[in-house]
C-alpha atoms as a PDB file:
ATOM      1  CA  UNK A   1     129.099 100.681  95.326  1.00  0.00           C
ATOM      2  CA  UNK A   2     127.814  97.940  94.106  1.00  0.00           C
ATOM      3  CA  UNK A   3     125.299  95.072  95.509  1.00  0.00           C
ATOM      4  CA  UNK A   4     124.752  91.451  95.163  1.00  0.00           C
ATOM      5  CA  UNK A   5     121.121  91.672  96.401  1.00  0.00           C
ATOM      6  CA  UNK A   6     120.134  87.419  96.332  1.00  0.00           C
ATOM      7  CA  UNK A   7     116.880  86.141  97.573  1.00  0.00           C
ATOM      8  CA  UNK A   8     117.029  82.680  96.890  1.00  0.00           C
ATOM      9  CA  UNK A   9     113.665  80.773  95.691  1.00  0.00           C
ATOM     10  CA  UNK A  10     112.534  84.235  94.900  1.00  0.00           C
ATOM     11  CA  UNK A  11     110.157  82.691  92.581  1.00  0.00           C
ATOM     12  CA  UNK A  12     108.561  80.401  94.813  1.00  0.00           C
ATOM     13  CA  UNK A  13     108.828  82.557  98.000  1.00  0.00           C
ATOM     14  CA  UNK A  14     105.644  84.952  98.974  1.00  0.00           C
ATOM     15  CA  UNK A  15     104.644  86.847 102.832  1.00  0.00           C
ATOM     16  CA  UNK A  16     106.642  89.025 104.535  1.00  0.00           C
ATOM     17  CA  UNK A  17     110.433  87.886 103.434  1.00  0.00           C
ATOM     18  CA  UNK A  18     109.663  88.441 100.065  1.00  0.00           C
ATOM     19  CA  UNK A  19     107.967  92.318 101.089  1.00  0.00           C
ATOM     20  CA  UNK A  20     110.857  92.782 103.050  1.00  0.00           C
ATOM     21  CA  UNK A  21     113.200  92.891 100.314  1.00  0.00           C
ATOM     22  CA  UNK A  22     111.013  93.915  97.470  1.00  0.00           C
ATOM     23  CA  UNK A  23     111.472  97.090 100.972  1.00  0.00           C
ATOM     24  CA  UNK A  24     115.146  96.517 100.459  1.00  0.00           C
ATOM     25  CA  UNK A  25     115.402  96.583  96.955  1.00  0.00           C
ATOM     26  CA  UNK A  26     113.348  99.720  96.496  1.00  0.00           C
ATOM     27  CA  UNK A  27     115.672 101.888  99.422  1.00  0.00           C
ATOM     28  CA  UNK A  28     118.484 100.486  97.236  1.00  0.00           C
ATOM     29  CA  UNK A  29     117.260 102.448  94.391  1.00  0.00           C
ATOM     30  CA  UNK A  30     116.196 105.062  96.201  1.00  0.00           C
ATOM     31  CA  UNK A  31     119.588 105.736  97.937  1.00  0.00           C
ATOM     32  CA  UNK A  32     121.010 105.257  94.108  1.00  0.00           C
ATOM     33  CA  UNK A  33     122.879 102.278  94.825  1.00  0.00           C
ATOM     34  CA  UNK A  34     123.133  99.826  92.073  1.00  0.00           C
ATOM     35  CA  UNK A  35     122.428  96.178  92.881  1.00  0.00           C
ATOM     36  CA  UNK A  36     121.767  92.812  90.998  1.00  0.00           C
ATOM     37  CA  UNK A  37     119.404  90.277  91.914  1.00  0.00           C
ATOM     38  CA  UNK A  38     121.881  87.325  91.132  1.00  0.00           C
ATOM     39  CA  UNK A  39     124.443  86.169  93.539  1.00  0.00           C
ATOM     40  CA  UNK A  40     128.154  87.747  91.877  1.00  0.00           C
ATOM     41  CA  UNK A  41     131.421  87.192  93.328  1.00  0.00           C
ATOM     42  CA  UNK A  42     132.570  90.832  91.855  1.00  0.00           C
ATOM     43  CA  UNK A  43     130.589  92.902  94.197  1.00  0.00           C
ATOM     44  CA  UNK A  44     131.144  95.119  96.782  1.00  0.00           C
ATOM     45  CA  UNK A  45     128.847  93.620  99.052  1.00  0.00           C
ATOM     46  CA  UNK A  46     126.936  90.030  98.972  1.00  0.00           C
ATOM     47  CA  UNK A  47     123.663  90.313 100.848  1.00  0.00           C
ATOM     48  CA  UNK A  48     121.672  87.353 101.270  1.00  0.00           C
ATOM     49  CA  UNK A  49     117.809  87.254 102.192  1.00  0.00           C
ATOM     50  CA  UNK A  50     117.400  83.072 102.494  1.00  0.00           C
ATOM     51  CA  UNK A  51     119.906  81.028 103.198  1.00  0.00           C
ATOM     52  CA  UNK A  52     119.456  77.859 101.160  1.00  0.00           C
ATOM     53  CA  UNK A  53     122.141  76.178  99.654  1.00  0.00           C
ATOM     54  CA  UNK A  54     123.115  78.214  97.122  1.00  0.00           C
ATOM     55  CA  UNK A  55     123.368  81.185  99.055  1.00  0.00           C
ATOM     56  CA  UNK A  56     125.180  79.129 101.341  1.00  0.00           C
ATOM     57  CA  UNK A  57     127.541  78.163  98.411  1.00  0.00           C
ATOM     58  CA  UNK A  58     128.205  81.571  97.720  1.00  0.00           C
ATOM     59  CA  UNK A  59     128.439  83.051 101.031  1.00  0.00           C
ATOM     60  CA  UNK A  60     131.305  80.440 101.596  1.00  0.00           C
ATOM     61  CA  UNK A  61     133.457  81.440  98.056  1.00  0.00           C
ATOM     62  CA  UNK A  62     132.620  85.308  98.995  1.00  0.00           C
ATOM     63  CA  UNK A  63     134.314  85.004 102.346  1.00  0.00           C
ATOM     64  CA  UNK A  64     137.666  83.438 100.956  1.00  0.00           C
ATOM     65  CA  UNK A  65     137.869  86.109  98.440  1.00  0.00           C
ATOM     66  CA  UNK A  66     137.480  88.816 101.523  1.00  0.00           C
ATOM     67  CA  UNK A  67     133.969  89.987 100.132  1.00  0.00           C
ATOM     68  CA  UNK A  68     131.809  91.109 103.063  1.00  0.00           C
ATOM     69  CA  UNK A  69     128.391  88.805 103.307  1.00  0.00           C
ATOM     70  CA  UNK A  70     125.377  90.184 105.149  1.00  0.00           C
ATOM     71  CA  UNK A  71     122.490  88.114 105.940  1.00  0.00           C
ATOM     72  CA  UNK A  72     119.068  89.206 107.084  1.00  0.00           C
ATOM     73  CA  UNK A  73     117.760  86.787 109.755  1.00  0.00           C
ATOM     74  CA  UNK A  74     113.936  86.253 108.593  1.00  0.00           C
ATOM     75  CA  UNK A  75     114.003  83.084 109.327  1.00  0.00           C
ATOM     76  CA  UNK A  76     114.229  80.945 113.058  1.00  0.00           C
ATOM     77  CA  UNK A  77     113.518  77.683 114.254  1.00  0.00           C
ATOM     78  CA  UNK A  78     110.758  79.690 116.103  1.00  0.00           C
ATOM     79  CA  UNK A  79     108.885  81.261 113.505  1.00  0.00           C
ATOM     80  CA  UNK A  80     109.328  78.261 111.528  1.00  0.00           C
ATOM     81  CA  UNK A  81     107.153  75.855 113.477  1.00  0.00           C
ATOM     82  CA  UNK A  82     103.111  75.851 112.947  1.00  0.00           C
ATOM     83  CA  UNK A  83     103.710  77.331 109.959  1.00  0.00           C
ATOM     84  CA  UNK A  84     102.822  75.290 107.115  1.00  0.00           C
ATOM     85  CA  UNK A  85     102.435  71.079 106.670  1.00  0.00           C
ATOM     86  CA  UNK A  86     105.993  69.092 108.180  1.00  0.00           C
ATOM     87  CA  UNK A  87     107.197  72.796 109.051  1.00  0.00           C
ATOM     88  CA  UNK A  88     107.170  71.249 113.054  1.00  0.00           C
ATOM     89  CA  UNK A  89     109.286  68.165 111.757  1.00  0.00           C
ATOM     90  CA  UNK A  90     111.658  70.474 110.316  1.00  0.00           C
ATOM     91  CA  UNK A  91     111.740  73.070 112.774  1.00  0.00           C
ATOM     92  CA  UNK A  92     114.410  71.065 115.066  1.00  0.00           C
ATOM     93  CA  UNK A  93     116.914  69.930 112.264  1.00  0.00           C
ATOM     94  CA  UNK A  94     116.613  73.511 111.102  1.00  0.00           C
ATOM     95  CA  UNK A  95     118.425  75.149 114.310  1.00  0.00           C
ATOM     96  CA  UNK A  96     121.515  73.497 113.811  1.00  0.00           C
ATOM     97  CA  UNK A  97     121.316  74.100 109.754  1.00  0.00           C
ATOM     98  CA  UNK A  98     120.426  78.154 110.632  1.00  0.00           C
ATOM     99  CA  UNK A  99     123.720  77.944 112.865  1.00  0.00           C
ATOM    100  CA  UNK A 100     125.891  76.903 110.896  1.00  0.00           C
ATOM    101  CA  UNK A 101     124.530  79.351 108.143  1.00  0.00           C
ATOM    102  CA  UNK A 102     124.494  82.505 109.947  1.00  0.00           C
ATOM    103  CA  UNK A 103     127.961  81.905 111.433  1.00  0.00           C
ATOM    104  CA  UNK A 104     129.149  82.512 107.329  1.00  0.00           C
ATOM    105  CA  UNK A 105     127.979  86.582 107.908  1.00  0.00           C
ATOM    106  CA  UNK A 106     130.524  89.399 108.567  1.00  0.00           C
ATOM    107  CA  UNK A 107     126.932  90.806 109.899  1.00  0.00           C
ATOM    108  CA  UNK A 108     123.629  89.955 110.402  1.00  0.00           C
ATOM    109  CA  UNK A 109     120.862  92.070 109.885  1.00  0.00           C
ATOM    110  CA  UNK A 110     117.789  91.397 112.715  1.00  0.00           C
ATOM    111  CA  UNK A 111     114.119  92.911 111.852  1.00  0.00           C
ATOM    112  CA  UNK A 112     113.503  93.358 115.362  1.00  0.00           C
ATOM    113  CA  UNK A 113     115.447  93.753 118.755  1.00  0.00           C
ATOM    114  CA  UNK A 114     113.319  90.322 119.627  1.00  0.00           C
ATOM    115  CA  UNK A 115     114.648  88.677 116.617  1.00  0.00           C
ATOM    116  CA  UNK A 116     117.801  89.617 117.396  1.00  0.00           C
ATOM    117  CA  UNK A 117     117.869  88.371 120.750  1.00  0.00           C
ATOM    118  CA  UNK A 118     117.036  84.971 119.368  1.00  0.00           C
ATOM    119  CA  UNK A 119     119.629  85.294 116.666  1.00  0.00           C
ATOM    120  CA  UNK A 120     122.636  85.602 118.925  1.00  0.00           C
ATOM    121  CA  UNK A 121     121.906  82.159 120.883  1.00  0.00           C
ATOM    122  CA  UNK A 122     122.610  80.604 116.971  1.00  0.00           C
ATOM    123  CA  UNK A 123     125.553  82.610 116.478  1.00  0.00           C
ATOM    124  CA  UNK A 124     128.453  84.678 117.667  1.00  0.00           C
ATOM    125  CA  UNK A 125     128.638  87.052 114.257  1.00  0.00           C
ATOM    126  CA  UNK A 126     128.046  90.789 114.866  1.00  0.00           C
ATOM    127  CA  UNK A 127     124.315  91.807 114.407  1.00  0.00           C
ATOM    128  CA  UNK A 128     122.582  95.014 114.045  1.00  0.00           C
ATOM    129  CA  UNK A 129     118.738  95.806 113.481  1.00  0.00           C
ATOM    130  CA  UNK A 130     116.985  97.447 110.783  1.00  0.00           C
ATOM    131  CA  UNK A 131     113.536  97.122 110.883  1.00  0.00           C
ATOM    132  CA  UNK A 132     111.926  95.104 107.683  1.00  0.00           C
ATOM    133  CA  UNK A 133     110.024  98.715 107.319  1.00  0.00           C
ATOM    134  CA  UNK A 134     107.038  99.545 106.105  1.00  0.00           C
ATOM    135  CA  UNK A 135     105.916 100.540 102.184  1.00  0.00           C
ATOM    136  CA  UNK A 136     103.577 103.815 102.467  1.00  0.00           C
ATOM    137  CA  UNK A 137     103.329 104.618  98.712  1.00  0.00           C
ATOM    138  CA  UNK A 138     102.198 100.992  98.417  1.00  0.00           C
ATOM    139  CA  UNK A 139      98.694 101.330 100.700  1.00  0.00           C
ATOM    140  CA  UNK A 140      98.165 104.722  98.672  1.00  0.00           C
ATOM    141  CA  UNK A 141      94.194 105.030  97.382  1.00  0.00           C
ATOM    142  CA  UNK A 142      93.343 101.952  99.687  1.00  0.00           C
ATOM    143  CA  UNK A 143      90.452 103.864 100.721  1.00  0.00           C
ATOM    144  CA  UNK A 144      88.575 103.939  97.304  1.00  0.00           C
ATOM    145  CA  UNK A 145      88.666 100.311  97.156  1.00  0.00           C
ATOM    146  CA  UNK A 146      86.225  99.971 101.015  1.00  0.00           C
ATOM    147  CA  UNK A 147      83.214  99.811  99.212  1.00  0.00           C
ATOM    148  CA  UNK A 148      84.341  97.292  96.557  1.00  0.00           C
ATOM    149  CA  UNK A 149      85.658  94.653  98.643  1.00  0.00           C
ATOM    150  CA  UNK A 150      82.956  94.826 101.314  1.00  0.00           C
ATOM    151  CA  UNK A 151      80.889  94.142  99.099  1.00  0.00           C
ATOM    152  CA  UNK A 152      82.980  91.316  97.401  1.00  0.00           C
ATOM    153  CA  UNK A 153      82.873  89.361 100.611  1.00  0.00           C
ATOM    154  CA  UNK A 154      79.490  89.891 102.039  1.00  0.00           C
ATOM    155  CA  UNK A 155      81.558  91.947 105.349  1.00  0.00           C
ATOM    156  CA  UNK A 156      79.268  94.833 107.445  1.00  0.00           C
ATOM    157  CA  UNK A 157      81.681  96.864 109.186  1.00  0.00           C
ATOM    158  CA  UNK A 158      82.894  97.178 111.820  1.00  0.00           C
ATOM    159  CA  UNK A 159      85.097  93.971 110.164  1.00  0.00           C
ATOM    160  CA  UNK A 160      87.908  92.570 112.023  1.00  0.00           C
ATOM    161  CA  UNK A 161      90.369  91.303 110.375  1.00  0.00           C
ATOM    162  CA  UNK A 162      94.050  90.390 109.493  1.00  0.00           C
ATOM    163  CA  UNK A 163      96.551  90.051 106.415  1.00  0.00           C
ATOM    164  CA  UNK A 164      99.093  87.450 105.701  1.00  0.00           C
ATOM    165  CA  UNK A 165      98.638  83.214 104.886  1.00  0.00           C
ATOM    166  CA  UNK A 166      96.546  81.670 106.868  1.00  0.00           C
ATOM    167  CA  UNK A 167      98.179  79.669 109.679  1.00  0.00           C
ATOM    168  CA  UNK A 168      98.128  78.060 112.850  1.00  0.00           C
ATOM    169  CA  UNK A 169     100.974  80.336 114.482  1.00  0.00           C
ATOM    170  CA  UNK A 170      99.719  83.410 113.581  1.00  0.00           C
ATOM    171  CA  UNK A 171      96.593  82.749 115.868  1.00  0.00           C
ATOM    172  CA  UNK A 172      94.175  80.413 113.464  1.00  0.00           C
ATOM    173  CA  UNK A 173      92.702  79.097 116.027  1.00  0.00           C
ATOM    174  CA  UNK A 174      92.183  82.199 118.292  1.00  0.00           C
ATOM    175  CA  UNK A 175      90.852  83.968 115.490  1.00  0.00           C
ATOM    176  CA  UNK A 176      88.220  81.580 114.455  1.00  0.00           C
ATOM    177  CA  UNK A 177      86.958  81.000 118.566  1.00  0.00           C
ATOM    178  CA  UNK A 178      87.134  84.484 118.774  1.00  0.00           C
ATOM    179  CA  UNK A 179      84.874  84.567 115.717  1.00  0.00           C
ATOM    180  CA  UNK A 180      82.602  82.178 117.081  1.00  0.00           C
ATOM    181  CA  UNK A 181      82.272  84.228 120.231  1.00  0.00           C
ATOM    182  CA  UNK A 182      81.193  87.700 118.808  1.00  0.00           C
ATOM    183  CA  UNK A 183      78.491  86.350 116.408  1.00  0.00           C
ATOM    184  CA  UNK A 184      77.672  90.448 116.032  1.00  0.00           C
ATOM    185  CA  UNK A 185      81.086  91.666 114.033  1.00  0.00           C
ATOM    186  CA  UNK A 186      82.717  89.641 110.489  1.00  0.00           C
ATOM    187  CA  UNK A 187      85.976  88.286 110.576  1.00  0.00           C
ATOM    188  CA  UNK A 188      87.719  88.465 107.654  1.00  0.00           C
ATOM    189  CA  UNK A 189      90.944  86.993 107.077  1.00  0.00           C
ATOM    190  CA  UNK A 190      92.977  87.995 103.868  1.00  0.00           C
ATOM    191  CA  UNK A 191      95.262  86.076 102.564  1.00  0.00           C
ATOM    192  CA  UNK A 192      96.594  82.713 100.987  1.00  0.00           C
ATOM    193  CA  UNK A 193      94.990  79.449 102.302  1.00  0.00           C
ATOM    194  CA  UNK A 194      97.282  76.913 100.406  1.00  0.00           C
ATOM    195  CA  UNK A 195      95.062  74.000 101.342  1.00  0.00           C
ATOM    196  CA  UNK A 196      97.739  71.506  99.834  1.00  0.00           C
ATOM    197  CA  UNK A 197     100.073  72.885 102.575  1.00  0.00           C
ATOM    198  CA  UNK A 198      97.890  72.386 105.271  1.00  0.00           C
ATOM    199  CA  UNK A 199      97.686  69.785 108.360  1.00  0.00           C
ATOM    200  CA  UNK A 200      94.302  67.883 108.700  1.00  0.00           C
ATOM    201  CA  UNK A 201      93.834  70.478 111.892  1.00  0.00           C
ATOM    202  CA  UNK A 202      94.430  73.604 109.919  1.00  0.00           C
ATOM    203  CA  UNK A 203      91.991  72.185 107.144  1.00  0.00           C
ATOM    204  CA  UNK A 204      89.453  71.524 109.786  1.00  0.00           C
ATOM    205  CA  UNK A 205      89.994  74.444 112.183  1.00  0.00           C
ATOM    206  CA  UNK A 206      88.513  76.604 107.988  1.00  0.00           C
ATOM    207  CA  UNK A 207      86.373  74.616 107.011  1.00  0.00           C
ATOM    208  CA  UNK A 208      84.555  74.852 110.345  1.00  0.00           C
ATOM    209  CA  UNK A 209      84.501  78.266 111.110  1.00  0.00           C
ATOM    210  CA  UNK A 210      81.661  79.929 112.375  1.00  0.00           C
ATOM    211  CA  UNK A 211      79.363  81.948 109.389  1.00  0.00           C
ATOM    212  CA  UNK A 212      80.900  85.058 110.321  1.00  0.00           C
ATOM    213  CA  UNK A 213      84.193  84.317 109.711  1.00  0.00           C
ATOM    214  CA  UNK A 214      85.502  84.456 106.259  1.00  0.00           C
ATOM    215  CA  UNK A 215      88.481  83.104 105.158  1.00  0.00           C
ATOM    216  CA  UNK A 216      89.408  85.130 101.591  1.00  0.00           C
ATOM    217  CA  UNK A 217      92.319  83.587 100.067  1.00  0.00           C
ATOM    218  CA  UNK A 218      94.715  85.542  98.068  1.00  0.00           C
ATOM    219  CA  UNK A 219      93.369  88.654  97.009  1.00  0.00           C
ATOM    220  CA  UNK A 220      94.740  90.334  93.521  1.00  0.00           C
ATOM    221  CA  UNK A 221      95.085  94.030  95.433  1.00  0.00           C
ATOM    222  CA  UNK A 222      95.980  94.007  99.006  1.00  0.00           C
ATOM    223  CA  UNK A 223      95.026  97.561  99.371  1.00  0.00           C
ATOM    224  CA  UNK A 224      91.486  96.209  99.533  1.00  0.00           C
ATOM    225  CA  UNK A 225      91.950  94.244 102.547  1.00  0.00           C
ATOM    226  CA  UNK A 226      93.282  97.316 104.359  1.00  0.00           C
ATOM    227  CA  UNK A 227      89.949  99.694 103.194  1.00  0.00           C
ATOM    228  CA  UNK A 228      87.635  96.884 103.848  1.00  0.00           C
ATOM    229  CA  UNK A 229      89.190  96.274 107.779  1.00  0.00           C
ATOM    230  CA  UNK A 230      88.403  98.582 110.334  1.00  0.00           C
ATOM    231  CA  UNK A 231      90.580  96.548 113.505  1.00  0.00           C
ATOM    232  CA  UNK A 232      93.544  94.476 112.652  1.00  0.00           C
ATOM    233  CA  UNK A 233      93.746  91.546 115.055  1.00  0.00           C
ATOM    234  CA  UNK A 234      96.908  89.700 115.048  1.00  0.00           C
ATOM    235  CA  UNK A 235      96.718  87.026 117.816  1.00  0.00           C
ATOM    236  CA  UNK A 236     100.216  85.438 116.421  1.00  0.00           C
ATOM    237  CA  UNK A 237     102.103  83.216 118.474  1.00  0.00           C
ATOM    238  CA  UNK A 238     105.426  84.051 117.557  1.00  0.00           C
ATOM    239  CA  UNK A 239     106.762  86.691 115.311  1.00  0.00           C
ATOM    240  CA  UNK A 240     110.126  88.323 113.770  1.00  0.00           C
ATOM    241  CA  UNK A 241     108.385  91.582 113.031  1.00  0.00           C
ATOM    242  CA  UNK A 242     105.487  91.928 111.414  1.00  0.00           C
ATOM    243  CA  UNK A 243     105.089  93.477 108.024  1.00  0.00           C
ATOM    244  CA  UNK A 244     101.074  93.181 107.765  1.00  0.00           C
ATOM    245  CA  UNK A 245     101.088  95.172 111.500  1.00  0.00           C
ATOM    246  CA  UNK A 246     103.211  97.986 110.191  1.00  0.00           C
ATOM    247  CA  UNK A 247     101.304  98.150 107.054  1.00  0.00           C
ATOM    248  CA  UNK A 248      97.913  98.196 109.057  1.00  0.00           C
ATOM    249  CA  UNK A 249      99.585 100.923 111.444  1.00  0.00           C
ATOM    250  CA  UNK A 250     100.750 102.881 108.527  1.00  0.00           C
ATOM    251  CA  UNK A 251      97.048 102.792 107.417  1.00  0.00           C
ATOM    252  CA  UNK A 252      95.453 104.263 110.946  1.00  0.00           C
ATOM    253  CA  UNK A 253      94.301 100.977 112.000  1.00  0.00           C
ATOM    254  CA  UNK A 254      93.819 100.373 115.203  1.00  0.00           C
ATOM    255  CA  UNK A 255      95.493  97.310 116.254  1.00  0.00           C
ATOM    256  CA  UNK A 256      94.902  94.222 118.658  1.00  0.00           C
ATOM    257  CA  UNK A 257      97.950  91.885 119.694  1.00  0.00           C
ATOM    258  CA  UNK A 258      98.948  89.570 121.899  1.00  0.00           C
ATOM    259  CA  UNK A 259     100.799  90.700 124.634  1.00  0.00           C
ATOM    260  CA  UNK A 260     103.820  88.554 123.729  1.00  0.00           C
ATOM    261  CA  UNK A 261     107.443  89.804 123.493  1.00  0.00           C
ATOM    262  CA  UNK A 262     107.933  90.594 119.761  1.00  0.00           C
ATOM    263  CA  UNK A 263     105.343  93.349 120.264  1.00  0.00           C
ATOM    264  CA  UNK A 264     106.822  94.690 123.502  1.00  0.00           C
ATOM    265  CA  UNK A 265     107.516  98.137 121.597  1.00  0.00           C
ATOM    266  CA  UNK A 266     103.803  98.809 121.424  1.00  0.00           C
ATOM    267  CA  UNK A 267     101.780 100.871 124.479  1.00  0.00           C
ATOM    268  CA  UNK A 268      98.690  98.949 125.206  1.00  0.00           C
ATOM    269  CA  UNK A 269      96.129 101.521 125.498  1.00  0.00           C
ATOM    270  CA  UNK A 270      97.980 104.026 123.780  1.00  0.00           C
ATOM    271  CA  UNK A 271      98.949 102.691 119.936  1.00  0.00           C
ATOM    272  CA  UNK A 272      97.328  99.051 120.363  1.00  0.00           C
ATOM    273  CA  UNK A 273      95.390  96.654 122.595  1.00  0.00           C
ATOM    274  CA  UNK A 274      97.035  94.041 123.807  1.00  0.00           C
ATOM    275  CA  UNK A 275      95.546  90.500 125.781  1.00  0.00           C
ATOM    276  CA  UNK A 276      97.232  87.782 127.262  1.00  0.00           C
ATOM    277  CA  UNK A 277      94.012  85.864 127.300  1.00  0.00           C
ATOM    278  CA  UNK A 278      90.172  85.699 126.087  1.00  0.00           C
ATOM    279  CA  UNK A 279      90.498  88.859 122.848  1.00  0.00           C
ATOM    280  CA  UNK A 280      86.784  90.081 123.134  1.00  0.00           C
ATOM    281  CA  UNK A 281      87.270  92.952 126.098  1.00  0.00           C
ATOM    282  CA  UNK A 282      89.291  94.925 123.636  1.00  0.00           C
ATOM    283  CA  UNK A 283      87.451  93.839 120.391  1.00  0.00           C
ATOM    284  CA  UNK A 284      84.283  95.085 122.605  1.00  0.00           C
ATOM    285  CA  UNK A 285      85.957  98.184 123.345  1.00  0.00           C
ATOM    286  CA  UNK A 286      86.858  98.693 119.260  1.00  0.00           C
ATOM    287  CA  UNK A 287      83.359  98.492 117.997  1.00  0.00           C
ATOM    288  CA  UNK A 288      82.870 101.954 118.970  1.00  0.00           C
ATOM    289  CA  UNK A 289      84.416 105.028 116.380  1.00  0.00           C
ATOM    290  CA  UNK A 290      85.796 106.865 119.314  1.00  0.00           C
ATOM    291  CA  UNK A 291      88.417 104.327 120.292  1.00  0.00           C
ATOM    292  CA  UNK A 292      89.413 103.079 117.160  1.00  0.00           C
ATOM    293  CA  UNK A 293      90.040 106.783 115.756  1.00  0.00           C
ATOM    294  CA  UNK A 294      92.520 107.335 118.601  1.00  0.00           C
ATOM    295  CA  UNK A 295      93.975 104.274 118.513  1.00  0.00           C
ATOM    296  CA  UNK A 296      94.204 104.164 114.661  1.00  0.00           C
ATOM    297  CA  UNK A 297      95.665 107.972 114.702  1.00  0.00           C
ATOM    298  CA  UNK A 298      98.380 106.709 117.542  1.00  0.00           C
ATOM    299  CA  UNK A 299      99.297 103.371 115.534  1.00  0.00           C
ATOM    300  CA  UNK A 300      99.662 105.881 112.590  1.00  0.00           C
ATOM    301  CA  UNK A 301     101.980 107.898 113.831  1.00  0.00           C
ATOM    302  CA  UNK A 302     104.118 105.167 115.545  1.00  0.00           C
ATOM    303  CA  UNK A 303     104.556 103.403 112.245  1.00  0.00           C
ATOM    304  CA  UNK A 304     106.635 106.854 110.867  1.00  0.00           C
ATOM    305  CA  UNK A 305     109.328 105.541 112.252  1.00  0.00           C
ATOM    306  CA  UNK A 306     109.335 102.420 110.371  1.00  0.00           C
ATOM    307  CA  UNK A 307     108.694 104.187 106.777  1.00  0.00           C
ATOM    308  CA  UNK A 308     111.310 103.278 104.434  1.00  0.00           C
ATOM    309  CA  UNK A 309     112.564 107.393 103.776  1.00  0.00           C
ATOM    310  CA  UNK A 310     113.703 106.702 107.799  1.00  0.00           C
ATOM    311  CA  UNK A 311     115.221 103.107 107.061  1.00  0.00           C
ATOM    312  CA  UNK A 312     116.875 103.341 103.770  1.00  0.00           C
ATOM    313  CA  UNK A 313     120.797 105.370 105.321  1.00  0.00           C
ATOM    314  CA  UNK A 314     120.767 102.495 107.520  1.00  0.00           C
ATOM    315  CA  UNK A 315     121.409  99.843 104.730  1.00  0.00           C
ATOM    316  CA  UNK A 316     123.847 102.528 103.260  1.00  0.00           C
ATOM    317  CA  UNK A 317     125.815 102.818 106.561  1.00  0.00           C
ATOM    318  CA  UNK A 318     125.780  99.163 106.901  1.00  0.00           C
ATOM    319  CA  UNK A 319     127.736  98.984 103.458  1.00  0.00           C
ATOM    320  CA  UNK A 320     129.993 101.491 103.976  1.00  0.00           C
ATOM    321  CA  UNK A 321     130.837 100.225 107.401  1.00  0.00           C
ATOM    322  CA  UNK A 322     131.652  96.404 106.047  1.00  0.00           C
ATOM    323  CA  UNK A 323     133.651  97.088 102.774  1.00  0.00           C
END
């Protein structure tokens, strides 16, 4: 079998879409299935990661020569918005764009039984889920870097913190009042800041953050931002899945969500904390070692499920079923 594995703007495009199928790419191999990163019209499969023109343009000519097309679904108009600068603007015309788009799969491929639920109010193709997954061998030795990047940004554990670009619907604001709140504990938040791409609110809501609230920017190992945190607090608005929560997980983090629906898998109290509200009760509760080793152990073992050894015959069933 072979796979025309296309992420479009690959060059340009960085979070969790492009970890999901650098995840992707590496089951591929794994499983031994060859693939090319450049959309061809003589494979067995087209699979498409961002659906941009070109993929569009392809997706079209693969369909009337009876190739199968699968799309992943990492984007909505719901995750879009509060994202970066004009991302609101766009977020309506996009709907209707994502529609038509979508309705070009044979399947769709949803991260999460939430996404997928939004997914099938754009369009009436088949979907089936298969979790972005989560990287293990890629955290491995994050512990030898704690002392390194504590150090490198000034942080005295216990540090709370969070992975990903920084903003507004992934909680900016709650994260910096939270901040401001807890004077005792450092926030750290790792991760690009793409000023440029920022709204005059965003820009303000950094710049005046309280002193113990540090915003890093992009950071050349990631694995440091893992050994430096010791609670991962992820007060997003709206989410598909969640790569930096699986990879925190994965790491026996304990984590601290908002109780919204695209975390309604996790047990508050059991492999989280959850809040609806004000986030210092279970911040509070996390400053002491007992909690967050139980909590971190639970998260740990929750995130097996999501590893990419249990993902990977999913993708190969998916091919087999569509060709």
């Amino acid at each position: 079998m072979n796979v025309s594995h296309y992420l479009e703007f690959e060059e340009r495009v960085t979070g969790g879409i492009r970890e999901s199928v650098r995840n992707q790419r590496k089951m591929l191999a794994e499983l031994g299935i060859e693939y090319t990163e450049t959309p061809r019209l003589n494979a067995d499969v087209l699979h498409l990661n961002l659906m941009g023109p070109r993929s569009i343009y392809y997706a079209k000519r693969a369909r009337r020569r009876g190739i199968p097309v699968v799309i992943n679904t990492h984007v909505t108009a719901e995750d879009f918005g509060d994202s970066f600068r004009f991302t609101n603007l766009l977020s309506r015309p996009l709907r209707p764009y994502l529609e038509a788009a979508y309705e070009l799969a044979d399947v769709l491929v949803c991260p999460s039984e939430y996404n997928r639920g939004l997914v099938e109010t754009y369009a009436g193709t088949e979907t089936t889920v298969i979790t972005n997954g989560v990287d293990r061998e890629k955290l491995e030795g994050f512990e030898t870097l704690r002392s390194e990047y504590l150090r490198r940004y000034d942080l005295e554990p216990p540090v709370v913190f969070l992975v990903g670009h920084v903003i507004k619907r992934k909680g900016l604001r709650t994260f910096v009042e939270t901040a401001r709140r807890m004077p005792e504990l450092d926030f750290a938040w790792f991760g690009p800041l793409d000023r440029s791409l920022k709204g005059r609110s965003t820009r303000k809501l950094i710049d005046e953050s309280p002193e113990n609230c540090t915003f890093t920017g992009y950071v050349d190992d990631v694995r440091g931002a893992y050994a430096a945190g010791d609670v991962f607090f992820f007060p997003t608005h709206e989410e598909n899945e969640g790569i930096a929560l699986l990879e925190a997980m994965s790491a026996g983090t304990p984590v601290v969500v908002r109780d919204i629906e695209p975390f309604s898998w996790l047990e508050d109290g059991e492999d989280c904390l959850k809040s609806t509200g004000s986030f210092e009760e279970p911040l509070e509760t996390l400053k002491a070692p007992g909690p967050r080793r139980r909590l971190g152990a639970n998260a740990m073992r929750r995130s097996e499920a999501f590893s990419l050894a249990a993902v990977a015959n999913r993708y190969e069933s998916l091919y087999e079923r569509v060709t």
